[in-house]
N, C-alpha and C. Protein backbone atom coordinates (compact mmCIF):
# COMPACT_ATOMS: atom_id res chain seq x y z
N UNK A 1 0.84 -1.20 0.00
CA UNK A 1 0.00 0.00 0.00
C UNK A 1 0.87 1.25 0.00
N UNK A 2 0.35 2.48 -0.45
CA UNK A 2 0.98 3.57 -0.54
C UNK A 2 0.84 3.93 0.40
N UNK A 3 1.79 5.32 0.55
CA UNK A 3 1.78 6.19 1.54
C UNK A 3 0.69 7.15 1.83
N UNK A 4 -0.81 7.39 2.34
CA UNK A 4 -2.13 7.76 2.52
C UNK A 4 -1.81 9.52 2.29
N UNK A 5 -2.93 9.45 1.32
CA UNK A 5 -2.59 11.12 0.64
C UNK A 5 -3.43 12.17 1.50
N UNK A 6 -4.02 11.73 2.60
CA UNK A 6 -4.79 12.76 3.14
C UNK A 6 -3.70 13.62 4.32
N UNK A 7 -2.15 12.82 4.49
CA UNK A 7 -1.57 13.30 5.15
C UNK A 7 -2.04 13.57 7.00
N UNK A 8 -2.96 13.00 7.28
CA UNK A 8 -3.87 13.60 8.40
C UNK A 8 -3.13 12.21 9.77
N UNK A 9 -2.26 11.75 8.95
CA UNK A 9 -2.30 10.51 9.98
C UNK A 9 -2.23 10.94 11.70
N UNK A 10 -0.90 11.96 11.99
CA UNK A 10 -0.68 12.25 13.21
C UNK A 10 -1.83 13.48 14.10
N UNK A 11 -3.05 13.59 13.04
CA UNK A 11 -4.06 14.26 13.94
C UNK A 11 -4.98 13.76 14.88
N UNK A 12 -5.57 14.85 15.47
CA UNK A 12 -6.34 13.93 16.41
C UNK A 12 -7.95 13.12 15.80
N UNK A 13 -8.18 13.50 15.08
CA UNK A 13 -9.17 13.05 14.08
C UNK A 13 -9.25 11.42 13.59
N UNK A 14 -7.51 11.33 13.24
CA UNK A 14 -7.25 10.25 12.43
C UNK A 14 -6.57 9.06 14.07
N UNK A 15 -6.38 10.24 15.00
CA UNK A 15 -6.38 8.68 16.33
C UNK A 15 -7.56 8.46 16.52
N UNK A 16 -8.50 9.61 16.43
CA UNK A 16 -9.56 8.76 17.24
C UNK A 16 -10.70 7.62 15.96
N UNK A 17 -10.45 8.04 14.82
CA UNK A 17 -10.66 6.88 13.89
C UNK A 17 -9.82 5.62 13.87
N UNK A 18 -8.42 5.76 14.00
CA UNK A 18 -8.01 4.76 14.00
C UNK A 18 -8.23 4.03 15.46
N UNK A 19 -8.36 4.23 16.91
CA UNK A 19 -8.91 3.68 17.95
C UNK A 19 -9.92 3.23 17.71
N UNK A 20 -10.95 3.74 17.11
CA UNK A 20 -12.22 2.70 16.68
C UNK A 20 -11.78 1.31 16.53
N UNK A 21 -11.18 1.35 15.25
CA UNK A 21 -10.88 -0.09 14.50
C UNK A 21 -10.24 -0.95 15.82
N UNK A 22 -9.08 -0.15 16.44
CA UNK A 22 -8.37 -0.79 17.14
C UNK A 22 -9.17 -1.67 18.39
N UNK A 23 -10.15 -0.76 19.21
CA UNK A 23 -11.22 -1.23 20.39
C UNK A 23 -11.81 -2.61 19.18
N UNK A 24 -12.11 -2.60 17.93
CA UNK A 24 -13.07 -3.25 17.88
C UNK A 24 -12.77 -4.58 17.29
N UNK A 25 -11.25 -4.44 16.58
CA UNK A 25 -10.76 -5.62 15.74
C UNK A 25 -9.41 -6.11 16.49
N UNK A 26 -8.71 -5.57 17.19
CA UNK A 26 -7.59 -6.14 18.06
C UNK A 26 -8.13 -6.63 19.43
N UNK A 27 -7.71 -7.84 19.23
CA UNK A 27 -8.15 -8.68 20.43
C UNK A 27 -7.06 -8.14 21.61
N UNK A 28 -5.92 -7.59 21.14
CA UNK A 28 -4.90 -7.43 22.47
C UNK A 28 -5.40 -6.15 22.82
N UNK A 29 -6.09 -5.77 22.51
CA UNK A 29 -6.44 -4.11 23.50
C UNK A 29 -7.42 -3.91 24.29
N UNK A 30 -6.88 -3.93 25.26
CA UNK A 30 -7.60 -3.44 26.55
C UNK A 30 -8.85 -3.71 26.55
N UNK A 31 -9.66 -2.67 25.67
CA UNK A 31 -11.16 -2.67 25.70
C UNK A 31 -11.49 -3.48 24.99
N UNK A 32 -10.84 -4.61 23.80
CA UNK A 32 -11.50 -5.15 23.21
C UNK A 32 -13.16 -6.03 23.79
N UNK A 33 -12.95 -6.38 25.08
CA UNK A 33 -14.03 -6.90 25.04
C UNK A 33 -15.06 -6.37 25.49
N UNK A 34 -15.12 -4.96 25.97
CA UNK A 34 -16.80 -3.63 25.79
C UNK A 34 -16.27 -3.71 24.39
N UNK A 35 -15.71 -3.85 23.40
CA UNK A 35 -16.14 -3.73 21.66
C UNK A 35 -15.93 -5.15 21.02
N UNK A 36 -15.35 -4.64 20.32
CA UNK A 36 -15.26 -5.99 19.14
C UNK A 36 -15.77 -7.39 20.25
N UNK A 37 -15.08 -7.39 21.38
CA UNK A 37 -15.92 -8.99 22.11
C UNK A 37 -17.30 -8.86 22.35
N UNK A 38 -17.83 -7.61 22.13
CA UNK A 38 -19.17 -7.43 22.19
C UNK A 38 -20.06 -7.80 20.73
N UNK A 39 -19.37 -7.96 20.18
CA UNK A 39 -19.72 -7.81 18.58
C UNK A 39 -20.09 -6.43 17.91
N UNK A 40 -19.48 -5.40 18.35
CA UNK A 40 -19.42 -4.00 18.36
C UNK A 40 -18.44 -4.22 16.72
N UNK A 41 -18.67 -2.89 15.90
CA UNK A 41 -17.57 -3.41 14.32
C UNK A 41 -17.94 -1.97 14.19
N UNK A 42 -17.38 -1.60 13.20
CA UNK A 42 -16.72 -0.25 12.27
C UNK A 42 -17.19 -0.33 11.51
N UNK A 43 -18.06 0.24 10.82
CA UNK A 43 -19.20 0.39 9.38
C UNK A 43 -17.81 0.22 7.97
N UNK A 44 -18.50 -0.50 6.94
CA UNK A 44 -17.31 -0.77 6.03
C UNK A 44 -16.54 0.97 5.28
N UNK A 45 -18.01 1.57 4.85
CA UNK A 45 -17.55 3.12 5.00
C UNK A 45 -16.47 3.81 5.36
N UNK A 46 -16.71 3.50 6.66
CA UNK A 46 -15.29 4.29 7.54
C UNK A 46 -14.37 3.35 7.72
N UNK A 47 -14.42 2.27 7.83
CA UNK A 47 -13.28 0.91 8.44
C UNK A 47 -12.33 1.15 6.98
N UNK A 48 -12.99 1.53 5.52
CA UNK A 48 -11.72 0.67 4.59
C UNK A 48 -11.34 2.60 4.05
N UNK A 49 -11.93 3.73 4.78
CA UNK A 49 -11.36 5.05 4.02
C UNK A 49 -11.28 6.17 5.73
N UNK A 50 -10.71 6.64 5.65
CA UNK A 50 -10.23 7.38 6.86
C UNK A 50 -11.25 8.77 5.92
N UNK A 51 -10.92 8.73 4.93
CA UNK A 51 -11.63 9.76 4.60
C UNK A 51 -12.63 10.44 4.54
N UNK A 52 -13.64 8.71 4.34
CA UNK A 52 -15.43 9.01 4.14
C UNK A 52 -15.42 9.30 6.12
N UNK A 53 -14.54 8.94 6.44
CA UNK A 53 -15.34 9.35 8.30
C UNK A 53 -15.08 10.80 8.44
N UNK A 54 -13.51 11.44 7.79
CA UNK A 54 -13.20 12.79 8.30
C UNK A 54 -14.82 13.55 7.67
N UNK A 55 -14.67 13.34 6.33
CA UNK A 55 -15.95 14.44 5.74
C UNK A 55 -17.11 13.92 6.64
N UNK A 56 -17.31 12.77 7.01
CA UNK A 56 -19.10 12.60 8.17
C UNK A 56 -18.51 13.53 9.40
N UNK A 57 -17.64 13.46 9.88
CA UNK A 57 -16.84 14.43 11.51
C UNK A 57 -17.29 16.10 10.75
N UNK A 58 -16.93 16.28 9.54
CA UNK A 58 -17.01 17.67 9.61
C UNK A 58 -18.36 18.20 9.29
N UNK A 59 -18.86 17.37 8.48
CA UNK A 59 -20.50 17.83 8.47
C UNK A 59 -21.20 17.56 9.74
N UNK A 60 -21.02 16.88 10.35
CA UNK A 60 -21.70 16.90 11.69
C UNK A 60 -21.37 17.20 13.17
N UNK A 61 -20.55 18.46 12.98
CA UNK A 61 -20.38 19.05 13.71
C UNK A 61 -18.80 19.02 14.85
N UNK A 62 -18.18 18.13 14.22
CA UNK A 62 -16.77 17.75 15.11
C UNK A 62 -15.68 18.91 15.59
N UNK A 63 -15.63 19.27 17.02
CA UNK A 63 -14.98 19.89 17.26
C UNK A 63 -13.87 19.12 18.20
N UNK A 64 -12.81 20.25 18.34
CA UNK A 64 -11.39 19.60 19.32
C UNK A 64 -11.73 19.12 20.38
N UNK A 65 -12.81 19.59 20.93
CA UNK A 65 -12.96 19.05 22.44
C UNK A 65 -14.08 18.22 22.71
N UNK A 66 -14.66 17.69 21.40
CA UNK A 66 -15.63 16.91 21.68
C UNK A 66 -15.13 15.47 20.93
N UNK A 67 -15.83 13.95 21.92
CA UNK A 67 -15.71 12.95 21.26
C UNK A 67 -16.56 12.03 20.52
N UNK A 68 -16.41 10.97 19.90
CA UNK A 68 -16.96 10.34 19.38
C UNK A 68 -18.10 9.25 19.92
N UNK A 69 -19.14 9.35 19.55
CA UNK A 69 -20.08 8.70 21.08
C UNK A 69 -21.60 7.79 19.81
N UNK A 70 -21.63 6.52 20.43
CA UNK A 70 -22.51 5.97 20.07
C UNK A 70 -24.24 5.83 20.66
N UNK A 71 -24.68 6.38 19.94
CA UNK A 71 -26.09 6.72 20.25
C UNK A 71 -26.80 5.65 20.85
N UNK A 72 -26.51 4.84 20.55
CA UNK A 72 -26.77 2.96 21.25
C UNK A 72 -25.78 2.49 21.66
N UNK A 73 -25.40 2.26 22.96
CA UNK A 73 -24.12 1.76 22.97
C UNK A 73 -24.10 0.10 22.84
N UNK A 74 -25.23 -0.55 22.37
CA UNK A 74 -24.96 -2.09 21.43
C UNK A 74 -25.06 -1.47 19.79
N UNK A 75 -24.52 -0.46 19.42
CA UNK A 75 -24.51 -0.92 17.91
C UNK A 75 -22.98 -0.40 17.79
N UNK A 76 -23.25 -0.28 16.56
CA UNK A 76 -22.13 -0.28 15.55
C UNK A 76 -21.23 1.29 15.46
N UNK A 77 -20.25 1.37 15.14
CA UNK A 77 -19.69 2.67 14.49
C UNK A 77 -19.97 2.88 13.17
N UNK A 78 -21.42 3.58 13.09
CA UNK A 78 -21.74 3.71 11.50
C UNK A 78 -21.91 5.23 12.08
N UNK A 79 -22.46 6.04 10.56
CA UNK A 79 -23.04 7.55 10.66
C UNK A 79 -24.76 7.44 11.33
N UNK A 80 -25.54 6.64 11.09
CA UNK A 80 -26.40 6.59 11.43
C UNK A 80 -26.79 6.58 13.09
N UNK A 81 -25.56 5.99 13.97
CA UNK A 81 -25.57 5.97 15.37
C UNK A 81 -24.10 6.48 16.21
N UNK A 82 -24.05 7.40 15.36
CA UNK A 82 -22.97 8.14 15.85
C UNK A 82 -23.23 9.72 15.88
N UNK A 83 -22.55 10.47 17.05
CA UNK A 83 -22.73 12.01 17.35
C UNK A 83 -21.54 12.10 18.22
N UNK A 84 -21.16 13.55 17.66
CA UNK A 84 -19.44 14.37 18.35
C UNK A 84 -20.37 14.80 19.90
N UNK A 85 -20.06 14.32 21.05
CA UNK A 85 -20.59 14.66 22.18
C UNK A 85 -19.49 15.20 23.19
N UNK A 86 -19.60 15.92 24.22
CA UNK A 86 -18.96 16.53 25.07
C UNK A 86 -18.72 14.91 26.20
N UNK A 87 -17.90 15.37 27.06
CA UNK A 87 -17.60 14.33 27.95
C UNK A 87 -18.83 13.89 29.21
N UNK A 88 -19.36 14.96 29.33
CA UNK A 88 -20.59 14.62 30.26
C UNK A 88 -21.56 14.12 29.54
N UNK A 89 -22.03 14.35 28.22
CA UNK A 89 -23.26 13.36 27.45
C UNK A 89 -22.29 11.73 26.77
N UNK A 90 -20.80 11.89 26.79
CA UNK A 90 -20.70 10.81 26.30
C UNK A 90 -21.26 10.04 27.83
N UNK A 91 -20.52 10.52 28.90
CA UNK A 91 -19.83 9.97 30.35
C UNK A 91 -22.04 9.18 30.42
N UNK A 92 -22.60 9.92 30.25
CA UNK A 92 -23.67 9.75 31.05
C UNK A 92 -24.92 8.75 29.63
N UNK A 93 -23.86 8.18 28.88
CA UNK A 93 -24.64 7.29 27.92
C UNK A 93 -23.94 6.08 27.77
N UNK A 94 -22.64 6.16 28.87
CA UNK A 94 -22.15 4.88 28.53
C UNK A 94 -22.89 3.80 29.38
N UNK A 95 -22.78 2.42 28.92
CA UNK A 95 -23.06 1.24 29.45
C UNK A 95 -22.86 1.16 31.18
N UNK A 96 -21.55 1.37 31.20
CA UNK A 96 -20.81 1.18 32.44
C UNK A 96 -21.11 2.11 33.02
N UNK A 97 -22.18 2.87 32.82
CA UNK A 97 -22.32 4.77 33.42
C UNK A 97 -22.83 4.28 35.06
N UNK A 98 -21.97 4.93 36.09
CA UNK A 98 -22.61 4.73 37.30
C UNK A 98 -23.34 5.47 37.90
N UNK A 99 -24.16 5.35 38.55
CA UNK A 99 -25.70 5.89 39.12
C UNK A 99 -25.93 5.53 40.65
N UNK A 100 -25.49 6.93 41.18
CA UNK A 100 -25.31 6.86 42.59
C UNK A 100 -26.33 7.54 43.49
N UNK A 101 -27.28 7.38 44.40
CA UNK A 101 -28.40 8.12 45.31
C UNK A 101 -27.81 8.42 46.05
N UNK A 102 -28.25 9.90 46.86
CA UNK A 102 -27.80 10.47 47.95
C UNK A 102 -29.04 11.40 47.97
N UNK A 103 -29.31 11.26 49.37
CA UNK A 103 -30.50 11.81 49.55
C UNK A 103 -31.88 11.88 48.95
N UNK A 104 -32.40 10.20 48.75
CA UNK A 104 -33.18 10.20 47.66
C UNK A 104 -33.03 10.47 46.41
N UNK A 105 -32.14 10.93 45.89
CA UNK A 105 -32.21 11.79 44.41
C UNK A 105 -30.72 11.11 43.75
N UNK A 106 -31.02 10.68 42.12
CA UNK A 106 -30.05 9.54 41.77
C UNK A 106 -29.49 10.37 40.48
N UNK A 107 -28.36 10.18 40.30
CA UNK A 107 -27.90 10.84 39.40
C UNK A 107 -26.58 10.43 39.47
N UNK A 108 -25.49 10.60 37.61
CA UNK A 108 -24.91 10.14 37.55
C UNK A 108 -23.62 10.45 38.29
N UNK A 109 -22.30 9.55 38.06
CA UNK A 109 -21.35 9.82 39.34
C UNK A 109 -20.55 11.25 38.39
N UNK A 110 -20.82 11.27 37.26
CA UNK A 110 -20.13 13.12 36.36
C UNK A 110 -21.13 13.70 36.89
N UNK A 111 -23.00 13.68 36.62
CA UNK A 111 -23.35 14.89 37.16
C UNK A 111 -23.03 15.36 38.48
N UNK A 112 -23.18 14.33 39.87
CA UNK A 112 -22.54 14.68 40.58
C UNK A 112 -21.57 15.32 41.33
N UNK A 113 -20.57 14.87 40.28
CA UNK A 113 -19.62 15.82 40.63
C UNK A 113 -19.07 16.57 39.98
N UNK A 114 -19.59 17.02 38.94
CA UNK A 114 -19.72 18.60 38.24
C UNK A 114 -20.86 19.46 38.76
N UNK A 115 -21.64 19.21 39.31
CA UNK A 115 -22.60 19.67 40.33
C UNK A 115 -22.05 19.90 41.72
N UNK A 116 -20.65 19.20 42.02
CA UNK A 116 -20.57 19.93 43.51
C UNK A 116 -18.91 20.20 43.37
N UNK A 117 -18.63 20.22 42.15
CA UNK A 117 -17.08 20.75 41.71
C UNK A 117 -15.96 20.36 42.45
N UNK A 118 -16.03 19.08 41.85
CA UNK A 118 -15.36 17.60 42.58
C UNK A 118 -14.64 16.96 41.37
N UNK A 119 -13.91 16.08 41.59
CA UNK A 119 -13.48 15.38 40.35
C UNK A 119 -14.08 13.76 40.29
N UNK A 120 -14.44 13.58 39.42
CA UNK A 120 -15.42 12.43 39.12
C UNK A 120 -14.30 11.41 39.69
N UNK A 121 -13.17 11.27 39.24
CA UNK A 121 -12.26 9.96 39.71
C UNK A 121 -12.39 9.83 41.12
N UNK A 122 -12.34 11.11 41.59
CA UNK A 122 -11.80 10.98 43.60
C UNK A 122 -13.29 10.40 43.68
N UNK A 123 -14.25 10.96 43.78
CA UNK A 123 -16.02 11.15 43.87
C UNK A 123 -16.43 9.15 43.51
N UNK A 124 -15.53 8.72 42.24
CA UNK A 124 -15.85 6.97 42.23
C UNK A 124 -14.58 6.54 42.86
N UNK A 125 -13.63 6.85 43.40
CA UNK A 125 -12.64 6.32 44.16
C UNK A 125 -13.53 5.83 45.76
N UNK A 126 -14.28 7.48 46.32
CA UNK A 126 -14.52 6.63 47.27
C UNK A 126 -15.83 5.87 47.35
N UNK A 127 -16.43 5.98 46.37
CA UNK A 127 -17.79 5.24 46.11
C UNK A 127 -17.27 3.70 46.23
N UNK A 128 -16.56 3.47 45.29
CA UNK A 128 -16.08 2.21 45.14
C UNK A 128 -14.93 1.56 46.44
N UNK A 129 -15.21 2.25 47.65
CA UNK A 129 -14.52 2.10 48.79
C UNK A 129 -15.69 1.82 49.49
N UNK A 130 -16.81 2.33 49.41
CA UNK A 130 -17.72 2.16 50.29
C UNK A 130 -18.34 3.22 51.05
N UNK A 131 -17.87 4.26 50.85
CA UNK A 131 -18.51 5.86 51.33
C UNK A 131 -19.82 5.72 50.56
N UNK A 132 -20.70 6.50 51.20
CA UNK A 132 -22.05 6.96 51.00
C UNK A 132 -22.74 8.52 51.71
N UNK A 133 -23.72 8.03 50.62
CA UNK A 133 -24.59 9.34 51.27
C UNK A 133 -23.42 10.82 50.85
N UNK A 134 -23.71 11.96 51.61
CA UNK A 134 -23.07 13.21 51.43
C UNK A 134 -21.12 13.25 51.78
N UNK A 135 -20.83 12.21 52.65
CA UNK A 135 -19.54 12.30 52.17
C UNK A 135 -18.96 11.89 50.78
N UNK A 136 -19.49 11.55 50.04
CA UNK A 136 -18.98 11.52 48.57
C UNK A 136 -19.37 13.06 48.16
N UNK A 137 -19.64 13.48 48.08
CA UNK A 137 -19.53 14.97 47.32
C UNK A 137 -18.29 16.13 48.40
N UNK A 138 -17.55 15.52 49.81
CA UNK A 138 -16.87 16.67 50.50
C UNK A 138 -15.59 16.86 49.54
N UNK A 139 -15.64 17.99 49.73
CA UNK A 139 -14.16 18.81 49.14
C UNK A 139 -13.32 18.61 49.75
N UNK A 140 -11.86 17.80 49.22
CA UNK A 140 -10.76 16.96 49.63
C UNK A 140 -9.89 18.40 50.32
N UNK A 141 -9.60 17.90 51.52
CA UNK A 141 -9.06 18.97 52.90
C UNK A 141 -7.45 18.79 51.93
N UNK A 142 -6.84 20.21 52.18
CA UNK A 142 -5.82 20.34 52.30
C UNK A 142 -4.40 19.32 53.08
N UNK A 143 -4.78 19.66 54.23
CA UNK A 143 -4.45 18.54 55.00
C UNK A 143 -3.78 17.17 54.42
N UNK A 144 -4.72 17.11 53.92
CA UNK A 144 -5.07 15.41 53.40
C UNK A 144 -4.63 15.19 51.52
N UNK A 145 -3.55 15.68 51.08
CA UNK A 145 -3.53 15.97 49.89
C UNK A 145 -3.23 14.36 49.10
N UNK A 146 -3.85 13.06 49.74
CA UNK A 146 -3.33 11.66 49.17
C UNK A 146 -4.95 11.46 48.45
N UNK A 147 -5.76 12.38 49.10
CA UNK A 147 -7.16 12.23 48.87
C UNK A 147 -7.46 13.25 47.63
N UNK A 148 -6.77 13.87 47.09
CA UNK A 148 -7.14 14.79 46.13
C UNK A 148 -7.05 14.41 44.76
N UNK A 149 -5.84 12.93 44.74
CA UNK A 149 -5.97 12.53 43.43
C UNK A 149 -5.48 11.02 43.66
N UNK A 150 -6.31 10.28 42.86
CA UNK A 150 -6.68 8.85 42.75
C UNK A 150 -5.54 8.48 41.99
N UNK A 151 -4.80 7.61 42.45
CA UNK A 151 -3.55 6.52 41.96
C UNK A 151 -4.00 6.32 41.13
N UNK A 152 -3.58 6.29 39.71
CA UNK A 152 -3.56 5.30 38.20
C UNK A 152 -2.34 5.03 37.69
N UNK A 153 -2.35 3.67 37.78
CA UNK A 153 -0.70 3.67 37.21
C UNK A 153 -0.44 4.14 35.89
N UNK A 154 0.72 4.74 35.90
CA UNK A 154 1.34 4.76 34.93
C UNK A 154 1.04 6.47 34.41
N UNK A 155 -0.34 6.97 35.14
CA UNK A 155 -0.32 8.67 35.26
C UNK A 155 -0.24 9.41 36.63
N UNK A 156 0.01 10.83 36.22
CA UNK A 156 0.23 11.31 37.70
C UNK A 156 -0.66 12.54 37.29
N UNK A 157 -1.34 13.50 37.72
CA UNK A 157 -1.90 14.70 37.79
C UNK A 157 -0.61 16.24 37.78
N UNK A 158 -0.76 16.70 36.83
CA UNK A 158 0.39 17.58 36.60
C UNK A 158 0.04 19.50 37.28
N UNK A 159 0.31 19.92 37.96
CA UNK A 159 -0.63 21.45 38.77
C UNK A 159 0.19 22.38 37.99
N UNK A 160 0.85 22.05 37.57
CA UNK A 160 1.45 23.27 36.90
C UNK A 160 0.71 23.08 34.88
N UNK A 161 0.85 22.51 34.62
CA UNK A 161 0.05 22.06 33.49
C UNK A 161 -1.23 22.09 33.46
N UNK A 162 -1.76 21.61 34.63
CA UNK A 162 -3.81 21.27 34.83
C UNK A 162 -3.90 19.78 34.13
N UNK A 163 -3.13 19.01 33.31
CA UNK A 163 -3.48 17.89 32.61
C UNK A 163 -2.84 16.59 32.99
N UNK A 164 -2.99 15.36 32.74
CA UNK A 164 -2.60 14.54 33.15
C UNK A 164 -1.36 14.17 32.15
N UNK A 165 -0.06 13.40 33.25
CA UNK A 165 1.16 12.80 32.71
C UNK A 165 1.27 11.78 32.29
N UNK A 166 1.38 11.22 31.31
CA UNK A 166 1.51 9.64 31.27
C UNK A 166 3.24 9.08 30.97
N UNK A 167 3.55 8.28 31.77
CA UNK A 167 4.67 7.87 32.04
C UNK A 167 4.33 6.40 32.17
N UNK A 168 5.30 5.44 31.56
CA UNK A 168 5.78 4.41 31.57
C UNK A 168 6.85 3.42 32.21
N UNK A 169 7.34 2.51 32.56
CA UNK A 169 8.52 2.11 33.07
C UNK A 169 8.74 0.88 31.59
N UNK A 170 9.47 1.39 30.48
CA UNK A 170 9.97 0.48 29.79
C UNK A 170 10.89 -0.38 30.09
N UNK A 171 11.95 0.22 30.52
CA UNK A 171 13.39 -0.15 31.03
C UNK A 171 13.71 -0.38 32.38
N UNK A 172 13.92 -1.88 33.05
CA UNK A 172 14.32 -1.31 34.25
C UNK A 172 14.51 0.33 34.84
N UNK A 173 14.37 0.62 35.88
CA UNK A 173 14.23 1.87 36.38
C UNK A 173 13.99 3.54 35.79
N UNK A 174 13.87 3.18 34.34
CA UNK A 174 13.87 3.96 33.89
C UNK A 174 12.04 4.74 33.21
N UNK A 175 11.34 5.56 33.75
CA UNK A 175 10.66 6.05 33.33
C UNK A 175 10.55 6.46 31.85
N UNK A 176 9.59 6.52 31.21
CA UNK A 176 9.78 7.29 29.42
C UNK A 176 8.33 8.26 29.16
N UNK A 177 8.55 8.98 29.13
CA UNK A 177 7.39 10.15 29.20
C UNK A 177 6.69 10.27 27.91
N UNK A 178 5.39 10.21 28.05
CA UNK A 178 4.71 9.94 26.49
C UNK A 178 3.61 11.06 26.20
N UNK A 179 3.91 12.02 27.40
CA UNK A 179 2.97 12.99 26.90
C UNK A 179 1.92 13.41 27.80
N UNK A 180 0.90 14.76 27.64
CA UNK A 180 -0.08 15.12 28.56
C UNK A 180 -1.10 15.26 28.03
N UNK A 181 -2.16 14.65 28.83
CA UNK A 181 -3.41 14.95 28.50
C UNK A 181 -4.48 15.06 29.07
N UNK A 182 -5.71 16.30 28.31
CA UNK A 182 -6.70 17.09 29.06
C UNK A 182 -7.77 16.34 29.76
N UNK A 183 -7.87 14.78 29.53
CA UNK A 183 -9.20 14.44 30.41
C UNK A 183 -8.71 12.88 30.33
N UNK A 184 -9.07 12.71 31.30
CA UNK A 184 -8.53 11.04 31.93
C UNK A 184 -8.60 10.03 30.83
N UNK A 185 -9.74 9.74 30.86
CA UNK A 185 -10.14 8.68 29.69
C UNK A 185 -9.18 8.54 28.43
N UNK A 186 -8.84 10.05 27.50
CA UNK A 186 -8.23 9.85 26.58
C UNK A 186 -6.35 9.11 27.28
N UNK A 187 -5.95 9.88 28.34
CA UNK A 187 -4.82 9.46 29.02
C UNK A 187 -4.89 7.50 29.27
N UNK A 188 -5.66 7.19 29.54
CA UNK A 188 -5.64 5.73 30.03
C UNK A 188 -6.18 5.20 29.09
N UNK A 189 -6.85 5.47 27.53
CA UNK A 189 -6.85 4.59 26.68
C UNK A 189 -5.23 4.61 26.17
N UNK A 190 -4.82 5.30 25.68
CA UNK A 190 -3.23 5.76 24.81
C UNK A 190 -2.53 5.30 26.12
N UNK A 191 -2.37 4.93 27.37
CA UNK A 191 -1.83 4.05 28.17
C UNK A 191 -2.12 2.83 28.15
N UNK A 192 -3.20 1.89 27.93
CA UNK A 192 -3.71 0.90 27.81
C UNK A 192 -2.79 0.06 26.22
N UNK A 193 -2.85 1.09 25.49
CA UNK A 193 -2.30 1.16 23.66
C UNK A 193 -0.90 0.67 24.09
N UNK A 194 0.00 1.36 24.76
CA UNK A 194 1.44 1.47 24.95
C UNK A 194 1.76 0.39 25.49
N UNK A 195 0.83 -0.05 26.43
CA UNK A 195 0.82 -1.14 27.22
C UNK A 195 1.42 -2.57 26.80
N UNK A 196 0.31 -2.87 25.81
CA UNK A 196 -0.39 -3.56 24.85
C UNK A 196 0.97 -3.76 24.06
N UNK A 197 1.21 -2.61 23.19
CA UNK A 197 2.07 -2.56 22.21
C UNK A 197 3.63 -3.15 22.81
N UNK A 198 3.80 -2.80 24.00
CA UNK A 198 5.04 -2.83 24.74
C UNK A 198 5.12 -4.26 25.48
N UNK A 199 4.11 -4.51 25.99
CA UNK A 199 3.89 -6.02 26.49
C UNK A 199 4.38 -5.73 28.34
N UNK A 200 3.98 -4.67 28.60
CA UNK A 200 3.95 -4.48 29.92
C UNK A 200 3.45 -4.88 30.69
N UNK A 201 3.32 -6.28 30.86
CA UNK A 201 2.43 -7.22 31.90
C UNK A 201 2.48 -6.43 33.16
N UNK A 202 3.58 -5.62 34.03
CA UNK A 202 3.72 -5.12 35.37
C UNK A 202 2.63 -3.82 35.65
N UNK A 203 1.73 -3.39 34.23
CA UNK A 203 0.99 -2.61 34.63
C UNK A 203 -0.64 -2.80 34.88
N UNK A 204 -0.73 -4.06 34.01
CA UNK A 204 -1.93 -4.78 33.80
C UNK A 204 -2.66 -5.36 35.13
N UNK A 205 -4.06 -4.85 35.16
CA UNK A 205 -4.96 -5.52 36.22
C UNK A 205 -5.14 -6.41 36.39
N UNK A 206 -4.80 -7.42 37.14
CA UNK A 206 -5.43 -8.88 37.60
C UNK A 206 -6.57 -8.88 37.58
């Protein structure tokens, strides 16, 4: 095959098309099984031309800060069930979307805590510890700065930046820095990728 004339390979457009294919046809990645083990697939359209997807992204509205989100989350990556959504309508249509009560009143664990200006990770960190009720929405004390940001291997939370680090251990002791980025999810898929690609069993979940 030639060298692809749209030139677009290293944009963000053409990762997040090419992650499609990848969630849905590589069995070694991470998510394969919420996709492709789901029987989740890539419409032939977009799977065999990077192109016919960029022109559907620009007629329908694709901007930098919005992602790619399936209107059903059992179908397919076609145009017909697909829309460029912000992170709180993707966050609050996924499958796995969690749905937490406090005080009678149920709502998701993003509205939550964009409603009490919290960070969704700390907010399901301690959910998934076993906190309830109104201490899941308190604002993490100074004091206490181990509580302000949730361990993920392989990222760290950057304050001088605002974005997350992703770092690796390829080499015995040696860290390899792969870059920063604005919202978790995209950070720990492209960690999950490196993973994968690298064969880093020491980062992988039991």
């Amino acid at each position: 095959m030639g060298v692809p004339k749209h030139r677009m390979t290293g944009t963000r457009l053409y990762k997040i098309w090419d992650g499609m294919k990848y969630r849905c046809y590589k069995e070694d990645s991470t998510h394969y099984h919420n996709y492709g083990g789901r029987g989740i697939s890539v419409c032939d359209e977009w799977r065999e031309d990077f192109m016919n997807f960029y022109n559907w992204a620009m007629e329908n509205g694709y901007e930098e800060e919005l992602q790619i989100d399936r209107i059903d989350n059992d179908g397919n990556y076609e145009p017909s069930n697909c829309r460029w959504a912000t992170r709180k309508e993707q966050g609050n249509n996924r499958r796995t979307c969690v749905y937490i009560t406090i005080d009678k009143e149920t709502k998701t664990a993003i509205q939550w805590a964009e409603e009490n200006d919290i960070h969704v990770s700390t907010l399901l960190n301690r959910y998934h510890n076993g906190i309830e009720g109104l201490a899941l929405l308190e604002k993490p004390k100074d004091k206490n700065p181990a509580e302000k940001q949730v361990h993920i291997e392989g990222l760290t939370w950057s304050k001088d930046k605002k974005k997350w680090r992703l770092r690796l251990r390829l080499e015995k002791n040696k860290l390899k820095h792969f870059g920063y980025f604005d919202n978790l999810e995209d950070a720990i898929e492209e960690r999950d990728k490196i993973i994968n690609k690298f064969n880093l069993k020491m980062y992988l979940h039991k």
